[in-house]
PDB file of N, CA and C in Angstrom:
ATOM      1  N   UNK A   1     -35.731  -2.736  15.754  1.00  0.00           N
ATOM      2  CA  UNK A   1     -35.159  -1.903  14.715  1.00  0.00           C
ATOM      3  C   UNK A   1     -34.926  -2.768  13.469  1.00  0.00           C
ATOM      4  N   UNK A   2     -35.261  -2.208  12.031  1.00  0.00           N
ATOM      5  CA  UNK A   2     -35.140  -3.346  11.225  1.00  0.00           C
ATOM      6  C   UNK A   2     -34.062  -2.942  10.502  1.00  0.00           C
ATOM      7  N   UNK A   3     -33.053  -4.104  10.233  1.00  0.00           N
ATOM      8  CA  UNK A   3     -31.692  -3.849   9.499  1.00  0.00           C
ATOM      9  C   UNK A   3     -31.838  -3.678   8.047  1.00  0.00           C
ATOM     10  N   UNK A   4     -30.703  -3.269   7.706  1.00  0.00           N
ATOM     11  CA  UNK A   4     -30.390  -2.902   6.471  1.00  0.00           C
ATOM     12  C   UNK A   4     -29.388  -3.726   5.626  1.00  0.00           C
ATOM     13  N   UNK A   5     -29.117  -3.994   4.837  1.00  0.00           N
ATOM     14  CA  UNK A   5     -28.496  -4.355   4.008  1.00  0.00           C
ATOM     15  C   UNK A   5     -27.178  -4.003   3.626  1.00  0.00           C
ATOM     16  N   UNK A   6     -25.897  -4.745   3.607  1.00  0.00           N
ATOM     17  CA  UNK A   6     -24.040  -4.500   2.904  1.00  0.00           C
ATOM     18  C   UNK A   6     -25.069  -3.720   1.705  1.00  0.00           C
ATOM     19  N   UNK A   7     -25.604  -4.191   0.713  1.00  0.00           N
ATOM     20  CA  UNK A   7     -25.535  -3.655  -0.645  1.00  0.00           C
ATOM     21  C   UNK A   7     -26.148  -2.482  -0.588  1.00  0.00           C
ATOM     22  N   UNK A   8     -27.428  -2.439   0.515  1.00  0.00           N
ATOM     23  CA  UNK A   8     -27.878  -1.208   0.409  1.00  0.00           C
ATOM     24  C   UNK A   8     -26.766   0.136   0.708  1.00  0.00           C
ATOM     25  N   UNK A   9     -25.983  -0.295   1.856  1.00  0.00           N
ATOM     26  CA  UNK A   9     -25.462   1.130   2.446  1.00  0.00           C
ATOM     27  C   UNK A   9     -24.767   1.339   1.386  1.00  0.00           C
ATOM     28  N   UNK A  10     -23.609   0.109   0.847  1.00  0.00           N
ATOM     29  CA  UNK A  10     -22.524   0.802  -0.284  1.00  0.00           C
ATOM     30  C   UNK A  10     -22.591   2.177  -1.028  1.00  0.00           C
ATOM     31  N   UNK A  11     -23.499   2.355  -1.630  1.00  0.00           N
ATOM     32  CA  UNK A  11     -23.973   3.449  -2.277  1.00  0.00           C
ATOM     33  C   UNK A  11     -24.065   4.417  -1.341  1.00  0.00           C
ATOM     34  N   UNK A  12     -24.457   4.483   0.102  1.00  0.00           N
ATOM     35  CA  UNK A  12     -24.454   5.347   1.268  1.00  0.00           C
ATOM     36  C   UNK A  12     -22.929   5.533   1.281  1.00  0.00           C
ATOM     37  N   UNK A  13     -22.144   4.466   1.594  1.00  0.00           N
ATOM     38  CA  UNK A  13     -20.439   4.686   2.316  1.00  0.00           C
ATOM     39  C   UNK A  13     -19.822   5.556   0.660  1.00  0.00           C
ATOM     40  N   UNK A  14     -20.051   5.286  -0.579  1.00  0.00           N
ATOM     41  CA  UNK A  14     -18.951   5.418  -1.622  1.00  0.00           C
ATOM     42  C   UNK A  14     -19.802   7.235  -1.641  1.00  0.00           C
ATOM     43  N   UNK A  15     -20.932   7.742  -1.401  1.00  0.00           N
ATOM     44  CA  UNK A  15     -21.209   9.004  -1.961  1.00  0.00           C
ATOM     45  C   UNK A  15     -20.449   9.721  -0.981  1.00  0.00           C
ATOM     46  N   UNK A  16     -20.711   9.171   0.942  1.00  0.00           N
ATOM     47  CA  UNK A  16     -19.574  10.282   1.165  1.00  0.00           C
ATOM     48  C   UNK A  16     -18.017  10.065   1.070  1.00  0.00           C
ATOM     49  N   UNK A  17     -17.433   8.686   0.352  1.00  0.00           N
ATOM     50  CA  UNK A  17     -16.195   8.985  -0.083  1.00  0.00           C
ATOM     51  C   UNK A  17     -15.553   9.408  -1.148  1.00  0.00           C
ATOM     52  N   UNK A  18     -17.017   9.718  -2.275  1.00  0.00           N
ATOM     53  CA  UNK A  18     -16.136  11.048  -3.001  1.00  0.00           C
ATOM     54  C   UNK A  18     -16.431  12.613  -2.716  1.00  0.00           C
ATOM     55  N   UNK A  19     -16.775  12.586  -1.466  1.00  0.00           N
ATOM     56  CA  UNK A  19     -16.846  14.409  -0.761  1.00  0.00           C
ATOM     57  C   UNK A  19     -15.826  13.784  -0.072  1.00  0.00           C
ATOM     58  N   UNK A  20     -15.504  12.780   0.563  1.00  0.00           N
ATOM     59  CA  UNK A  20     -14.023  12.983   1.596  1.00  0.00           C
ATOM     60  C   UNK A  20     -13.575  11.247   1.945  1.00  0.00           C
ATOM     61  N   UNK A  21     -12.361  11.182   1.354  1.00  0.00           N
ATOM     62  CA  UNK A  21     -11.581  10.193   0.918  1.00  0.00           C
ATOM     63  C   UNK A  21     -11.450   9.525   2.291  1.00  0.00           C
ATOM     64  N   UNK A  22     -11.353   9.975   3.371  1.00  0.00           N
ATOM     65  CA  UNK A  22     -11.022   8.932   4.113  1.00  0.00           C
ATOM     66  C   UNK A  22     -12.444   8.976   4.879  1.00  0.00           C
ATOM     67  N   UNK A  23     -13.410   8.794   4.724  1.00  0.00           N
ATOM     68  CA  UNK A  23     -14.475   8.123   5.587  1.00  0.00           C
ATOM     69  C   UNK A  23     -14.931   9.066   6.277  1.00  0.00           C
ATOM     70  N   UNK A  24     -14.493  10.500   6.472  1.00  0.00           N
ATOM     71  CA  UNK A  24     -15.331  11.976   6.759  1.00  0.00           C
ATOM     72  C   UNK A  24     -16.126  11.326   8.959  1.00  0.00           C
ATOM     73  N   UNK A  25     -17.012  11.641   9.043  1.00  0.00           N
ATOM     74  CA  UNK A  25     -17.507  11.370  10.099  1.00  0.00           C
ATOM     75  C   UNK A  25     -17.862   9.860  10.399  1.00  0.00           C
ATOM     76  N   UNK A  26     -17.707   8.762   9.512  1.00  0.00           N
ATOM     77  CA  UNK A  26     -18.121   7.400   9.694  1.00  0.00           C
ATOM     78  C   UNK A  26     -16.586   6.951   9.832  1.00  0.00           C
ATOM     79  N   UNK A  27     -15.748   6.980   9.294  1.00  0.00           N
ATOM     80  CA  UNK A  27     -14.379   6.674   9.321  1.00  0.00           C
ATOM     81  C   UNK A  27     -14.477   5.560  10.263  1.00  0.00           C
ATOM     82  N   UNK A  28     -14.070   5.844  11.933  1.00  0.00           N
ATOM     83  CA  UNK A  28     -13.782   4.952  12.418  1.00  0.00           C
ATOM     84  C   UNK A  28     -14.422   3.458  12.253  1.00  0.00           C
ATOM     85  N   UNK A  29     -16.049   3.153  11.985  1.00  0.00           N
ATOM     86  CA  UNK A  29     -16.127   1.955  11.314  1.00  0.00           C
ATOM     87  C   UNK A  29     -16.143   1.819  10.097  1.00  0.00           C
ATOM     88  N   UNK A  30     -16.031   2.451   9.037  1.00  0.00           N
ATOM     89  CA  UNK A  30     -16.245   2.421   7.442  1.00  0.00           C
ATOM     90  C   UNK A  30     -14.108   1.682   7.028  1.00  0.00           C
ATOM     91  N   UNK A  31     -13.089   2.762   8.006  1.00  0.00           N
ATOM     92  CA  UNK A  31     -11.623   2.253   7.650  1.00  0.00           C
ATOM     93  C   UNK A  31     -11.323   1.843   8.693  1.00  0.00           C
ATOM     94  N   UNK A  32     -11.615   2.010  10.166  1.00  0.00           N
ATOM     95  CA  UNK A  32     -10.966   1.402  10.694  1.00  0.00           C
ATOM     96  C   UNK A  32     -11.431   0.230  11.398  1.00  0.00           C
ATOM     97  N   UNK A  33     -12.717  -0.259  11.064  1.00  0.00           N
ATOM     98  CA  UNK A  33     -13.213  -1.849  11.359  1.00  0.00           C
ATOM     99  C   UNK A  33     -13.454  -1.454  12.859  1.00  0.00           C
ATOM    100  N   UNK A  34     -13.964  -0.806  13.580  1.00  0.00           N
ATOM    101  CA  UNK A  34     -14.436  -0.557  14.625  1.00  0.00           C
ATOM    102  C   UNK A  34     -15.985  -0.605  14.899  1.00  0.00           C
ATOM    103  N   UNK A  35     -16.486  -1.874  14.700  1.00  0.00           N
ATOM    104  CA  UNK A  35     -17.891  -1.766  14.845  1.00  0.00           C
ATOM    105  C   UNK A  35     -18.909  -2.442  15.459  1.00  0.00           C
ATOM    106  N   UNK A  36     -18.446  -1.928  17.041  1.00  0.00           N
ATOM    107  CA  UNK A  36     -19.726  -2.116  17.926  1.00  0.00           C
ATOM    108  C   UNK A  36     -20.108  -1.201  17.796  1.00  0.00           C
ATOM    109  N   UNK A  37     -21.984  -1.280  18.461  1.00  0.00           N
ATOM    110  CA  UNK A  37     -23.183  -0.304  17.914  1.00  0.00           C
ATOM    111  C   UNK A  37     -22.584   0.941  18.915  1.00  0.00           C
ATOM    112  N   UNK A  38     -21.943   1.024  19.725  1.00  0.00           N
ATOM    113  CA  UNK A  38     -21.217   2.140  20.408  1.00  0.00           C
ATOM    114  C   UNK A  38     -20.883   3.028  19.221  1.00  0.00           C
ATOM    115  N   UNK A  39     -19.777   2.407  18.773  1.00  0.00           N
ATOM    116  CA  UNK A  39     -19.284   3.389  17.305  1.00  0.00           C
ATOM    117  C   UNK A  39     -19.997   3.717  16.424  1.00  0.00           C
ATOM    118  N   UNK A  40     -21.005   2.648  15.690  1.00  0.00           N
ATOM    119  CA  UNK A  40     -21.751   3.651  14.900  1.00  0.00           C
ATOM    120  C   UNK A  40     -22.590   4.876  15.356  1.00  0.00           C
ATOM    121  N   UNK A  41     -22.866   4.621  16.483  1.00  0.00           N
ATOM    122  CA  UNK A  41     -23.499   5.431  17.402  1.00  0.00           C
ATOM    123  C   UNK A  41     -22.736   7.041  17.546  1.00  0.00           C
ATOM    124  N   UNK A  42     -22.015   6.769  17.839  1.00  0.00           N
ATOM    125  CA  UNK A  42     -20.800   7.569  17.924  1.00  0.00           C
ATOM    126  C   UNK A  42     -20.494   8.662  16.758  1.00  0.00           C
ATOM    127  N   UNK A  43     -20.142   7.937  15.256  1.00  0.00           N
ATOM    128  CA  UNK A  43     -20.448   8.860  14.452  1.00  0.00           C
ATOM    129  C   UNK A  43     -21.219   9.483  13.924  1.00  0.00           C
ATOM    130  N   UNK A  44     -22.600   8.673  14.350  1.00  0.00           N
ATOM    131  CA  UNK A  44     -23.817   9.510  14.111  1.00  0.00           C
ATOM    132  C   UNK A  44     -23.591  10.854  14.704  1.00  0.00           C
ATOM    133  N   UNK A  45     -23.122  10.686  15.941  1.00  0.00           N
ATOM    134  CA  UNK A  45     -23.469  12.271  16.710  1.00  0.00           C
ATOM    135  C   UNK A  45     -22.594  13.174  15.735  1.00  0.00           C
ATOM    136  N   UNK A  46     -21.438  12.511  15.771  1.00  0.00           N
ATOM    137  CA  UNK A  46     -20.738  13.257  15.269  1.00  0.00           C
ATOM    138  C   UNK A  46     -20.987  13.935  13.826  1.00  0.00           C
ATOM    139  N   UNK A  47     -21.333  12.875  13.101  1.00  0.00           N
ATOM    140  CA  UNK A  47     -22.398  13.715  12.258  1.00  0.00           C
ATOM    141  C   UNK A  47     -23.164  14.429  12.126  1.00  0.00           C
ATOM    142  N   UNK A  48     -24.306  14.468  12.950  1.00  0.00           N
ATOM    143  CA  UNK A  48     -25.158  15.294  13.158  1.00  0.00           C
ATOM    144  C   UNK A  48     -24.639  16.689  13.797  1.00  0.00           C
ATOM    145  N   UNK A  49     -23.390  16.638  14.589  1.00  0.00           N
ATOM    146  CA  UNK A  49     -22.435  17.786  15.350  1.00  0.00           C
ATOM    147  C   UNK A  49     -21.593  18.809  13.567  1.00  0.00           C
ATOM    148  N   UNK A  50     -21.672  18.053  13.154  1.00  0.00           N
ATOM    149  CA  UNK A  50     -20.810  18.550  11.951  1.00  0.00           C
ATOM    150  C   UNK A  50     -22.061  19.152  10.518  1.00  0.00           C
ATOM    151  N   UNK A  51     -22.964  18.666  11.172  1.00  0.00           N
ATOM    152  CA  UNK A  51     -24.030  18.582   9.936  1.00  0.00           C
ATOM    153  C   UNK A  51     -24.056  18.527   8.659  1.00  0.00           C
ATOM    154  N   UNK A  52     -22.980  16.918   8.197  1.00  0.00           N
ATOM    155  CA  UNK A  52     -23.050  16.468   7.210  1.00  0.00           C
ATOM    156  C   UNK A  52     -23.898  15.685   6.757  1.00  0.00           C
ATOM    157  N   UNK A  53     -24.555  15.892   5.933  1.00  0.00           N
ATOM    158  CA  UNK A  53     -26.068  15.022   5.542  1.00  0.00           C
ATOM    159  C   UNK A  53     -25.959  14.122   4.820  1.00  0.00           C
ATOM    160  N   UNK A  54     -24.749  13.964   4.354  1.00  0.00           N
ATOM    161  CA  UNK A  54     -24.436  12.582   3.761  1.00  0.00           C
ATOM    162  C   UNK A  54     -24.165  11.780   5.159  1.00  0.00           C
ATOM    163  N   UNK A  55     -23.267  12.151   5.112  1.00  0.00           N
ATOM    164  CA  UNK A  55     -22.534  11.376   6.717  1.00  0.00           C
ATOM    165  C   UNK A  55     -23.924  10.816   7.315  1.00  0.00           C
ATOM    166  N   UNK A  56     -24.556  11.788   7.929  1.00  0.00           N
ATOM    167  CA  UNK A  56     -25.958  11.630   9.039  1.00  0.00           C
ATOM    168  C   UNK A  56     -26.450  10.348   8.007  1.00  0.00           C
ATOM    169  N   UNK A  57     -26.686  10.054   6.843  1.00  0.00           N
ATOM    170  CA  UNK A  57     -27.754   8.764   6.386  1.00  0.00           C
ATOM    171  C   UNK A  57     -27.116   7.786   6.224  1.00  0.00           C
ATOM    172  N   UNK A  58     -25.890   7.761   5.854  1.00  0.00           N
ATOM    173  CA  UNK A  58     -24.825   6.799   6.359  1.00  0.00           C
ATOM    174  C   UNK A  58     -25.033   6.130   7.752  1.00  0.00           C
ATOM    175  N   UNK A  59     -24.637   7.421   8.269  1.00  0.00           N
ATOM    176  CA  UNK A  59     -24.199   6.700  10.130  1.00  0.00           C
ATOM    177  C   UNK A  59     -25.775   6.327  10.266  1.00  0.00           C
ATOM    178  N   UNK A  60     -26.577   6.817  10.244  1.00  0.00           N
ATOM    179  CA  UNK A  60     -27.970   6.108  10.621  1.00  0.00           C
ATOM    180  C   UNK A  60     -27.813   4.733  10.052  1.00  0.00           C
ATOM    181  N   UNK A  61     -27.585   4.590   8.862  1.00  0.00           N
ATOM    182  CA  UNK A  61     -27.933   2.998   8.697  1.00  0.00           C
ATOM    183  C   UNK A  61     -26.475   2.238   9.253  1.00  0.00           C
ATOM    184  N   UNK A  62     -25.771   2.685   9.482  1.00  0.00           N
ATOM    185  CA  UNK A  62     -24.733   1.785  10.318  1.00  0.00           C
ATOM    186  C   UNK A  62     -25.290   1.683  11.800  1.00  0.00           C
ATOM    187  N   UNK A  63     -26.092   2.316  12.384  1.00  0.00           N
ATOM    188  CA  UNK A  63     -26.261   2.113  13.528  1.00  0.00           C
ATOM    189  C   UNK A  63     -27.630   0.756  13.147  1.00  0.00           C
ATOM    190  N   UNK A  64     -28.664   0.789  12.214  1.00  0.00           N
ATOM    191  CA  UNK A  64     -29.277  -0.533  11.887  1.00  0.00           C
ATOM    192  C   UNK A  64     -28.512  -1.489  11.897  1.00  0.00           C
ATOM    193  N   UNK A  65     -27.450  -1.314  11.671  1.00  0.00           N
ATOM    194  CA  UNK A  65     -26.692  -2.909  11.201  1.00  0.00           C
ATOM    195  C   UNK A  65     -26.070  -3.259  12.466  1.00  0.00           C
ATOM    196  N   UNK A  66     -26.018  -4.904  11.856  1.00  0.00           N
ATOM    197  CA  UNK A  66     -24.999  -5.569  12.768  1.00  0.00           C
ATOM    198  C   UNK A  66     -23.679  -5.693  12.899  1.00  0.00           C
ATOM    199  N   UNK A  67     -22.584  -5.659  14.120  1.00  0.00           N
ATOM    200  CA  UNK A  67     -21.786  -5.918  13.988  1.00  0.00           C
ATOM    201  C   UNK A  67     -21.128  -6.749  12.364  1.00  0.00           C
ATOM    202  N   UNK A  68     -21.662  -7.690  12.169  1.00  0.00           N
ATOM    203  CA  UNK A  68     -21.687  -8.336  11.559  1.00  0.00           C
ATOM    204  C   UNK A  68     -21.187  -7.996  10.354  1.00  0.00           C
ATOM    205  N   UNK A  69     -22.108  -7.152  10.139  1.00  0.00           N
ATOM    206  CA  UNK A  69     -22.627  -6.322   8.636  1.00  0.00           C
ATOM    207  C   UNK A  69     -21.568  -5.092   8.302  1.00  0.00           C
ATOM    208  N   UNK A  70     -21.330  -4.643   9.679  1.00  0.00           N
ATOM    209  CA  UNK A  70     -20.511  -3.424   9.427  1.00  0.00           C
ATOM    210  C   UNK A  70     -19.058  -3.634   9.539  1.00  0.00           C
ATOM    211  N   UNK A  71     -18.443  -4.863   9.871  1.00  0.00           N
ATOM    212  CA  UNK A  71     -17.473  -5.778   9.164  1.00  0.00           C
ATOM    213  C   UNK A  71     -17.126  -5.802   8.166  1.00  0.00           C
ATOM    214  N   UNK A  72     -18.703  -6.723   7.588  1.00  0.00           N
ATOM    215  CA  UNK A  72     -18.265  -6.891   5.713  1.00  0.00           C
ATOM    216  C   UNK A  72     -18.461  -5.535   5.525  1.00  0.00           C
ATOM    217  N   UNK A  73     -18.999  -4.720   5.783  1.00  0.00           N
ATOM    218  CA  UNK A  73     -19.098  -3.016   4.742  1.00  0.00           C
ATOM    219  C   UNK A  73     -17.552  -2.728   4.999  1.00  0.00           C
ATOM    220  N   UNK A  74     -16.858  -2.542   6.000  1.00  0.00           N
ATOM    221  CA  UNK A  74     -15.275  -2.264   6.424  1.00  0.00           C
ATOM    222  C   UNK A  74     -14.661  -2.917   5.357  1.00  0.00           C
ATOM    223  N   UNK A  75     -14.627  -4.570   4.862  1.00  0.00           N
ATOM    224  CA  UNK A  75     -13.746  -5.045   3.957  1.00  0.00           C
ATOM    225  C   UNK A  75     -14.549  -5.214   2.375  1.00  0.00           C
ATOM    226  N   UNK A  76     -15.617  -4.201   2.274  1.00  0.00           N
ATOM    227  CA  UNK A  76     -16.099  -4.155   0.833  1.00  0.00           C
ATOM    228  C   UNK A  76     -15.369  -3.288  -0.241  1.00  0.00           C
ATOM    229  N   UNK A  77     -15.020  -3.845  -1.257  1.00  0.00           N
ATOM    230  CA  UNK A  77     -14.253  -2.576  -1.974  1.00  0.00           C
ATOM    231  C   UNK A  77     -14.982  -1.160  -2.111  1.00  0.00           C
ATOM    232  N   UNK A  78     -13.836  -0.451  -2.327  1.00  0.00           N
ATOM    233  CA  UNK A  78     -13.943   1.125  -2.304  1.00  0.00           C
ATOM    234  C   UNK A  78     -14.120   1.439  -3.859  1.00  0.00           C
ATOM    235  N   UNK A  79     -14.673   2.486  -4.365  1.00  0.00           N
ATOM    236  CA  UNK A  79     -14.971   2.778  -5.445  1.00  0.00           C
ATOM    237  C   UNK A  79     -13.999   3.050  -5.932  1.00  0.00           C
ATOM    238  N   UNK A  80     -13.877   3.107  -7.819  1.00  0.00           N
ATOM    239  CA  UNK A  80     -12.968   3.169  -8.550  1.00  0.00           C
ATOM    240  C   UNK A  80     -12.050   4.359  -8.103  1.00  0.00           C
ATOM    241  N   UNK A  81     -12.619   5.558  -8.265  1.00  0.00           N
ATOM    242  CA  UNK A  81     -11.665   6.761  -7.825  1.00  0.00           C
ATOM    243  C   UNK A  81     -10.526   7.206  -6.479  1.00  0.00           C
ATOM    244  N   UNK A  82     -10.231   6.165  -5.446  1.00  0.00           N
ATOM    245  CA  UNK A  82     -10.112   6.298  -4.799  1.00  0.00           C
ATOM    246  C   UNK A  82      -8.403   5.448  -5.292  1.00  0.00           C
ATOM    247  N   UNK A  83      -7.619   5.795  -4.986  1.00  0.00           N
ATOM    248  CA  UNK A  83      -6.094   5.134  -5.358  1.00  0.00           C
ATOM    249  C   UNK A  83      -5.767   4.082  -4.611  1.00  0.00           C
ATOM    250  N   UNK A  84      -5.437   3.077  -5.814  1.00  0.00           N
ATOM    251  CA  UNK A  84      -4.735   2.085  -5.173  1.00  0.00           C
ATOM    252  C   UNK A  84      -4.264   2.001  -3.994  1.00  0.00           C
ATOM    253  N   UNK A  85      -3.213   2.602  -3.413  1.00  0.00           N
ATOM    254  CA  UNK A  85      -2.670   2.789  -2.117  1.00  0.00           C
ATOM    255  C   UNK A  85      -3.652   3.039  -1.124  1.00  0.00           C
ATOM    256  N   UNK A  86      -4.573   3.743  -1.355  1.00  0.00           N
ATOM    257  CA  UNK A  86      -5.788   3.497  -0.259  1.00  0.00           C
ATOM    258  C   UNK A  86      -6.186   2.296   0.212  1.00  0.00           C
ATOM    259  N   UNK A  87      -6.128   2.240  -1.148  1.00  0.00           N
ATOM    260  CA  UNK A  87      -7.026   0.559  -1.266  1.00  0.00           C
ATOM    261  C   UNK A  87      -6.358  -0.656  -0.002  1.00  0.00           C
ATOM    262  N   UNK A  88      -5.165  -0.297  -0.262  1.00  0.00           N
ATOM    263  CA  UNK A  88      -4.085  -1.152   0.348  1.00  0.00           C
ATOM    264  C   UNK A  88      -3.816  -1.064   1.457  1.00  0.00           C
ATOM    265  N   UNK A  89      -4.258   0.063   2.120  1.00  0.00           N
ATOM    266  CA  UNK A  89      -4.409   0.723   3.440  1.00  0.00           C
ATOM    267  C   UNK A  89      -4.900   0.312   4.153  1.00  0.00           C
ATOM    268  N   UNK A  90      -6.440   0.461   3.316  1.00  0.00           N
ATOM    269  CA  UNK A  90      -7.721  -0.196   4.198  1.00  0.00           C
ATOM    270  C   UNK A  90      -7.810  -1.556   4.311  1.00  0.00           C
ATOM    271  N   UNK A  91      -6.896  -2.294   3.894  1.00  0.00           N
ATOM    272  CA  UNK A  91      -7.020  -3.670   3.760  1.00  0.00           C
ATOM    273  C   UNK A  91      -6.903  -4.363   5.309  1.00  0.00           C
TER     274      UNK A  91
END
C-alpha cells in the first residue's frame, strides 16, 4: 500500500473540520491521538456507515499512513477558524 503524506492529508483533516468542528467520523485519531491502523480502519467504516464523503477520503488516507504519521497529523495545527480553546483541547 503506498503512503501518503502529513501535508497531503491536512487539507483532507481541515475540509471536514469546517463541516464539523470536532473531527466528525475521523475524530478518534484526528483529536484523540488514537492511531493504530485498527482505528483508522475503524472510522473508515464508520464513514462509509454515515456516508460522509469528506470523512470517507480522509479516513482512506489515514488508513495509508503510519502510525507514525497519524501522530504528527493529531498534533498538526488546526485551521484558523476553529477557537482557541479548541486549540487547547486538542493539545
Amino acid at each position: 500500500m503506498t503512503k501518503i503524506t502529513v501535508p497531503e492529508v491536512l487539507p483532507l483533516m481541515w475540509a471536514v473540520y469546517e463541516r464539523h468542528a470536532a473531527g466528525c467520523c475521523a475524530h478518534i485519531v484526528v483529536d484523540d491521538d488514537n492511531i493504530r491502523d485498527s482505528d483508522a480502519e475503524f472510522c473508515l467504516e464508520q464513514a462509509k456507515e454515515q456516508g460522509h464523503k469528506d470523512c470517507i477520503v480522509l479516513c482512506e488516507a489515514l488508513v495509508k499512513m503510519s502510525p507514525t504519521q497519524r501522530h504528527k497529523l493529531y498534533r498538526a495545527d488546526r485551521p484558523p477558524y476553529i477557537p482557541d480553546i479548541v486549540k487547547a483541547m486538542q493539545r
